[in-house]
Protein backbone atom coordinates (compact mmCIF):
# COMPACT_ATOMS: atom_id res chain seq x y z
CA UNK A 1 70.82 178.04 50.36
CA UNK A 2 70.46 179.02 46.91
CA UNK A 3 73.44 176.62 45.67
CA UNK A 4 72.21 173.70 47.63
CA UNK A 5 68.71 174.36 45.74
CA UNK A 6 70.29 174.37 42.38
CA UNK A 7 72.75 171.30 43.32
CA UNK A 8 69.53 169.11 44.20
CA UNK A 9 67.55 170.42 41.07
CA UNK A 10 70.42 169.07 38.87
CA UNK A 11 70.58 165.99 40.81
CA UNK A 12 66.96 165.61 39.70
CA UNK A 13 67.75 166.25 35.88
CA UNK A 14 70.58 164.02 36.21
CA UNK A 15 68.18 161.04 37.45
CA UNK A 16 65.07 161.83 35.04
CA UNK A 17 67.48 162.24 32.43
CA UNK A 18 68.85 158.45 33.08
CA UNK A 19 65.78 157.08 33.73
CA UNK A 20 64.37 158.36 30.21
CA UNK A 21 67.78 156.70 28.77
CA UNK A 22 67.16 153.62 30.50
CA UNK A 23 63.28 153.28 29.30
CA UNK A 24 64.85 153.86 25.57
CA UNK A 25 67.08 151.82 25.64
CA UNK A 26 64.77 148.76 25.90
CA UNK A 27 64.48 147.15 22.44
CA UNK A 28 60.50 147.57 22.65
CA UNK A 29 61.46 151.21 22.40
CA UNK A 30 63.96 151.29 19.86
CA UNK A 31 62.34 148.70 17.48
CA UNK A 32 60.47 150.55 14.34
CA UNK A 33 57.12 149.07 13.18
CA UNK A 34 58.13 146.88 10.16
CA UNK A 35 60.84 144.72 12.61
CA UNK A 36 57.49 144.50 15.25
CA UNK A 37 55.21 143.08 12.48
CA UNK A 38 57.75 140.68 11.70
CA UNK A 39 58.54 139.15 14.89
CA UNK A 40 54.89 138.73 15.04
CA UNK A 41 54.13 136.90 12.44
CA UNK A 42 54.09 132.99 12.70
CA UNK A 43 54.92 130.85 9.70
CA UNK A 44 53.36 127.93 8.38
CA UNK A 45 55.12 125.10 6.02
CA UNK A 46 53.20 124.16 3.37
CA UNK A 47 53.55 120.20 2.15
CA UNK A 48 52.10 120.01 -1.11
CA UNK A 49 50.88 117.10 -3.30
CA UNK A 50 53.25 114.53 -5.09
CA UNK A 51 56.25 116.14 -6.58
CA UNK A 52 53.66 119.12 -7.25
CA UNK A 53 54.88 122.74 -5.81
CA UNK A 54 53.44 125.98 -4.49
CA UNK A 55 51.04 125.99 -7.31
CA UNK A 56 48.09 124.45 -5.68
CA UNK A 57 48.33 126.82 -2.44
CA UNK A 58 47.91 130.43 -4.81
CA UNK A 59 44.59 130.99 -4.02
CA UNK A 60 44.69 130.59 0.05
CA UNK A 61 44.33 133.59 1.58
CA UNK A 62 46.10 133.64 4.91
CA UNK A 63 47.39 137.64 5.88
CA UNK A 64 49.77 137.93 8.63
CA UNK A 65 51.44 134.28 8.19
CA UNK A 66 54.98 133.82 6.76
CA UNK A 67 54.56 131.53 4.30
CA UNK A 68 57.51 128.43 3.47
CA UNK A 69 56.99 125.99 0.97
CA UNK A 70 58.47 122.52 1.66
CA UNK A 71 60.87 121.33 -1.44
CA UNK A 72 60.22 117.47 -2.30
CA UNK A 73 63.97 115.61 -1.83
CA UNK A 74 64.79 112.85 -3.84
CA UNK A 75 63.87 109.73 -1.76
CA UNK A 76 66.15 107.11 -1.04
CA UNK A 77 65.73 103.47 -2.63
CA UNK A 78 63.14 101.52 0.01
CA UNK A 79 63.02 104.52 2.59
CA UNK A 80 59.48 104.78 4.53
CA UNK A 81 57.68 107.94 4.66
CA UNK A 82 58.78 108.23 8.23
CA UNK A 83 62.61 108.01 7.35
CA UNK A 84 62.10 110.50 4.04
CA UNK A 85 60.02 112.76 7.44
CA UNK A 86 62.97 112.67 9.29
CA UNK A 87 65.15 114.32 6.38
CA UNK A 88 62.38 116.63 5.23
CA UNK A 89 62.16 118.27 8.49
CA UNK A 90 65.68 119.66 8.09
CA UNK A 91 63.44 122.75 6.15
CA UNK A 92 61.08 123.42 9.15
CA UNK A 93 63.20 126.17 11.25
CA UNK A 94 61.07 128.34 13.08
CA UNK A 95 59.38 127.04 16.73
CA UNK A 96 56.34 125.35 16.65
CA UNK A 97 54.90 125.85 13.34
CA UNK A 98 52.00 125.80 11.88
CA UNK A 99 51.51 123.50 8.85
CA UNK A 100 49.02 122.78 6.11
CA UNK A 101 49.47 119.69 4.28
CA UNK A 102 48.26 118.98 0.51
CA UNK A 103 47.19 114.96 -0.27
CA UNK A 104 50.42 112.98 -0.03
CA UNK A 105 51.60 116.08 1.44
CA UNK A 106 49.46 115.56 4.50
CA UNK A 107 50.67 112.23 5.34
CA UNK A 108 54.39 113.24 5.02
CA UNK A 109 53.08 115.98 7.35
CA UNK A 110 51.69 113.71 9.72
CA UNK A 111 55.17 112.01 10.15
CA UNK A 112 56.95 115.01 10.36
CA UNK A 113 54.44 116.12 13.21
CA UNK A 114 55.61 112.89 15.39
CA UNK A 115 58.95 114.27 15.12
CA UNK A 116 58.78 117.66 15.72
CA UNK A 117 56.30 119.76 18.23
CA UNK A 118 53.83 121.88 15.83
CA UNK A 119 51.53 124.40 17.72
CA UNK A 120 48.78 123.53 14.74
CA UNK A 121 48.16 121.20 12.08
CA UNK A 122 45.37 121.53 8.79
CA UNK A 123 44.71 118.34 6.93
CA UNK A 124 43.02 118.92 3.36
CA UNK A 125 42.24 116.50 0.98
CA UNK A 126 44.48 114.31 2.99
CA UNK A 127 43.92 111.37 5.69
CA UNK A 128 44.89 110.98 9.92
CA UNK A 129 45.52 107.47 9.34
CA UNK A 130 45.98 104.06 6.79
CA UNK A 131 42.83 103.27 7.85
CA UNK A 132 41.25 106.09 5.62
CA UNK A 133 42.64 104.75 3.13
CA UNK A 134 41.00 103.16 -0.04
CA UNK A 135 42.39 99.29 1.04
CA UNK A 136 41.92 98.58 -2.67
CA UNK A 137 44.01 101.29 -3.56
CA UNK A 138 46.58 99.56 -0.91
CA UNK A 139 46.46 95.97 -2.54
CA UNK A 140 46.60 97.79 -6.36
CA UNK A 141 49.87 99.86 -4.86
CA UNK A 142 51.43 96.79 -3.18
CA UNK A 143 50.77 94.75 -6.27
CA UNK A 144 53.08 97.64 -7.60
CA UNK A 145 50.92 98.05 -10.80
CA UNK A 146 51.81 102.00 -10.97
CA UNK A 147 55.24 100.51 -11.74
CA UNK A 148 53.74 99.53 -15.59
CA UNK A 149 52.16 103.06 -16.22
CA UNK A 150 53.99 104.78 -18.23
CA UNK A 151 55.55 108.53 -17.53
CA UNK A 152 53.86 109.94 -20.34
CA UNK A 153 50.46 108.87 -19.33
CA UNK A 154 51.32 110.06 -15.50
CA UNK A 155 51.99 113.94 -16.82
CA UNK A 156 48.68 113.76 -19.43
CA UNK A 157 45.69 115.22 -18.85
CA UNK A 158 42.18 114.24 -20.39
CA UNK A 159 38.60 113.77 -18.97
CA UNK A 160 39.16 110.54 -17.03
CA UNK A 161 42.08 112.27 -15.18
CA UNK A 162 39.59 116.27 -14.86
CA UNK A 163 37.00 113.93 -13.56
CA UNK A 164 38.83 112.06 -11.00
CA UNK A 165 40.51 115.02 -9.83
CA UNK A 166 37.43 116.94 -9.70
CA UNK A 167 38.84 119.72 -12.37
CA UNK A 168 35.25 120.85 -13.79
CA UNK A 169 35.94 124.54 -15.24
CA UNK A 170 39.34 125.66 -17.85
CA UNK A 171 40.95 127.05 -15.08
CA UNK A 172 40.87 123.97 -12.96
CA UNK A 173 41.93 121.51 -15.99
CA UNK A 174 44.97 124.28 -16.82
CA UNK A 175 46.25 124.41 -13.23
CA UNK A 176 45.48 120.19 -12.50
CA UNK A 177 47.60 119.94 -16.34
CA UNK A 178 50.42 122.68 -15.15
CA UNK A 179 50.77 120.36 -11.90
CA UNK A 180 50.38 116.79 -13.92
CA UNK A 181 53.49 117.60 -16.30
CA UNK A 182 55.70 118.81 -12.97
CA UNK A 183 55.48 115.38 -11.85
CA UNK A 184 58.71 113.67 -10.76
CA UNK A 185 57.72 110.26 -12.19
CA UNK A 186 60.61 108.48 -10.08
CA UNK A 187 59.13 110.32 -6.81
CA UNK A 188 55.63 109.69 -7.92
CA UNK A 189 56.41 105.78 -8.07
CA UNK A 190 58.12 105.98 -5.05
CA UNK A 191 55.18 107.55 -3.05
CA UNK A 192 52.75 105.34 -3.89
CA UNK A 193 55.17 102.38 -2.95
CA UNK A 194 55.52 103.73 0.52
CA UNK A 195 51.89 104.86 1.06
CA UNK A 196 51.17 101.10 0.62
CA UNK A 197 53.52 100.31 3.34
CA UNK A 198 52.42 103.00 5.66
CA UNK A 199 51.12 101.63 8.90
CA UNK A 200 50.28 105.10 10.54
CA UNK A 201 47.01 104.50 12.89
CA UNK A 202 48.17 107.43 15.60
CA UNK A 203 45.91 110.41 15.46
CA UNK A 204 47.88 113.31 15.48
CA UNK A 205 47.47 116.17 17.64
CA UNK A 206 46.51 119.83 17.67
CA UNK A 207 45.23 119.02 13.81
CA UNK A 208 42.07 119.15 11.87
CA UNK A 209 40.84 117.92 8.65
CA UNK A 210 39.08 119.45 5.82
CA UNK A 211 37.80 116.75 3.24
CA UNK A 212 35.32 117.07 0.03
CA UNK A 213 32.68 115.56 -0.09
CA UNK A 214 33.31 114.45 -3.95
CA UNK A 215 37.00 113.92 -3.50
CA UNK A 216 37.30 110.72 -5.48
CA UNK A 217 41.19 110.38 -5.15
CA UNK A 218 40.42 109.68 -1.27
CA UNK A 219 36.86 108.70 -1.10
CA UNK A 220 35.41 111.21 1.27
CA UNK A 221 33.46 107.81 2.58
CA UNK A 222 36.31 106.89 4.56
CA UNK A 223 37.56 109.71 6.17
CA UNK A 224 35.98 111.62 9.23
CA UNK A 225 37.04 115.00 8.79
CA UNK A 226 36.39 118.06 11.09
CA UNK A 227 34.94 120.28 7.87
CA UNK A 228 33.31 118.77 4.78
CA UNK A 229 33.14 120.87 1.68
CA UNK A 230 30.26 120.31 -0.05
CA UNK A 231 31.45 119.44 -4.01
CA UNK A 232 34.77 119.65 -3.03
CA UNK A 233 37.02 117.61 -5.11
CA UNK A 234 41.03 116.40 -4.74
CA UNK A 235 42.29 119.89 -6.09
CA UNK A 236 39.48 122.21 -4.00
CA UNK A 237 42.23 123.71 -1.90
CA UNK A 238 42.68 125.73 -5.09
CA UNK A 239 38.96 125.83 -6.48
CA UNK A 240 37.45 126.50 -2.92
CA UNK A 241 40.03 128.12 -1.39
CA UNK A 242 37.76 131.14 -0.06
CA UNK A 243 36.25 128.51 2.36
CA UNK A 244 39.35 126.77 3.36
CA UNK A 245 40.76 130.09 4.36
CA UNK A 246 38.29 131.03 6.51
CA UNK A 247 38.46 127.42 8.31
CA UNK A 248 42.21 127.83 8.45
CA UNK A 249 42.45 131.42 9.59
CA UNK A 250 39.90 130.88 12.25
CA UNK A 251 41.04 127.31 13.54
CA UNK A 252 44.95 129.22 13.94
CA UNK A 253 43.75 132.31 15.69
CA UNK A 254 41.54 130.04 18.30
């Protein structure tokens, strides 16, 4: 009797003993904290201004995102902005991103976002459609005037440029001068050739827009954005960035 009762105890060991092994050997189990958080985190693509680069995004605060910067390509001779899309998106790897996009760097956005599924879109300083577009700017780009300004004056600073850029304090007029002089002139030209040729009127989904309400680069007129920031200028995504984080961060976690 005695051996039978010790027999079925160590059957019993035997099974919690596997079934403890079993539970531990689930990933969940075996995974330490820092590979949890990072499986977690979602990343967003950030498409900045013409030829400009991370620069202009410093001052967003955005904890818990993985943060990718999308690199400007060279653009091919007469390609649209949905053909230079269609190679930029070659940098976009993870599954439905998020994405913030800068100016220029929000309509390139937009045509990436016809091309790929993004879980959410932000819009600053940027516009849905042509049709928030200045359509003087449009005839003054198709007339290809930009074509007669000279590099020089492109990557110069002074108070016409501070002014129109909204740049009011030294901080703003260093970091709008740092991001002047990193222009690609060739790639600058180029941009505002195909903006003039862009025929986007699609809305695009899952997206909102935060505009200024003195951005004089894209009158704030036009566009019908989902958050106006009073005094915001062309460059407040680095001058106002407390407020745009807050709009971000809550419009991702919804």
């Amino acid at each position: 009797m005695q051996v039978k009762l010790k027999e079925v105890m160590a059957q019993r060991v035997k099974v919690v003993f596997a079934v403890l092994f079993l539970f531990i050997s689930f990933r969940g189990f075996s995974q330490n904290p820092a590979d949890t958080v990072k499986e977690a985190q979602k990343t967003i693509y950030f498409f900045s201004g013409i030829g400009a680069d991370s620069t202009a995004f410093m001052n967003l605060q955005l904890p818990g995102y993985r943060r990718v910067y999308i690199s400007w390509i060279p653009a091919l001779p007469d390609e649209s902005i949905e053909q230079y899309a269609g190679r930029l998106k070659s940098q976009i790897t993870a599954d439905h991103p998020y994405i913030i996009g800068l100016s220029f760097g929000g309509i390139v956005a937009v045509e990436v976002s016809k091309q790929i599924r993004v879980e959410k879109m932000v819009l600053i300083s940027s516009v849905r459609t042509k049709d928030e577009l200045n359509k003087f700017q449009f005839f003054f780009m198709k007339l290809g005037l930009y074509r007669i300004i000279p590099g020089s004056l492109l990557r110069g600073t002074n108070f016409l440029t501070n002014s129109y850029f909204g740049a009011k304090t030294p901080v703003d007029k260093k970091t709008l001068k740092k991001l002047l002089q990193a222009t690609d002139v060739s790639f600058f030209r180029w941009a505002l050739k195909s903006i003039a040729y862009w025929d986007n009127k699609q809305l695009p989904e899952r997206t909102i827009q935060i505009h200024g309400t003195a951005d004089r680069v894209i009158a704030s007129r036009l566009v019908h954005p989902d958050y106006r920031i009073k005094g915001g200028g062309h460059i407040m995504v680095f001058n106002k960035a407390d407020t745009i984080s807050k709009i971000v961060m809550k419009y991702f976690k919804e």
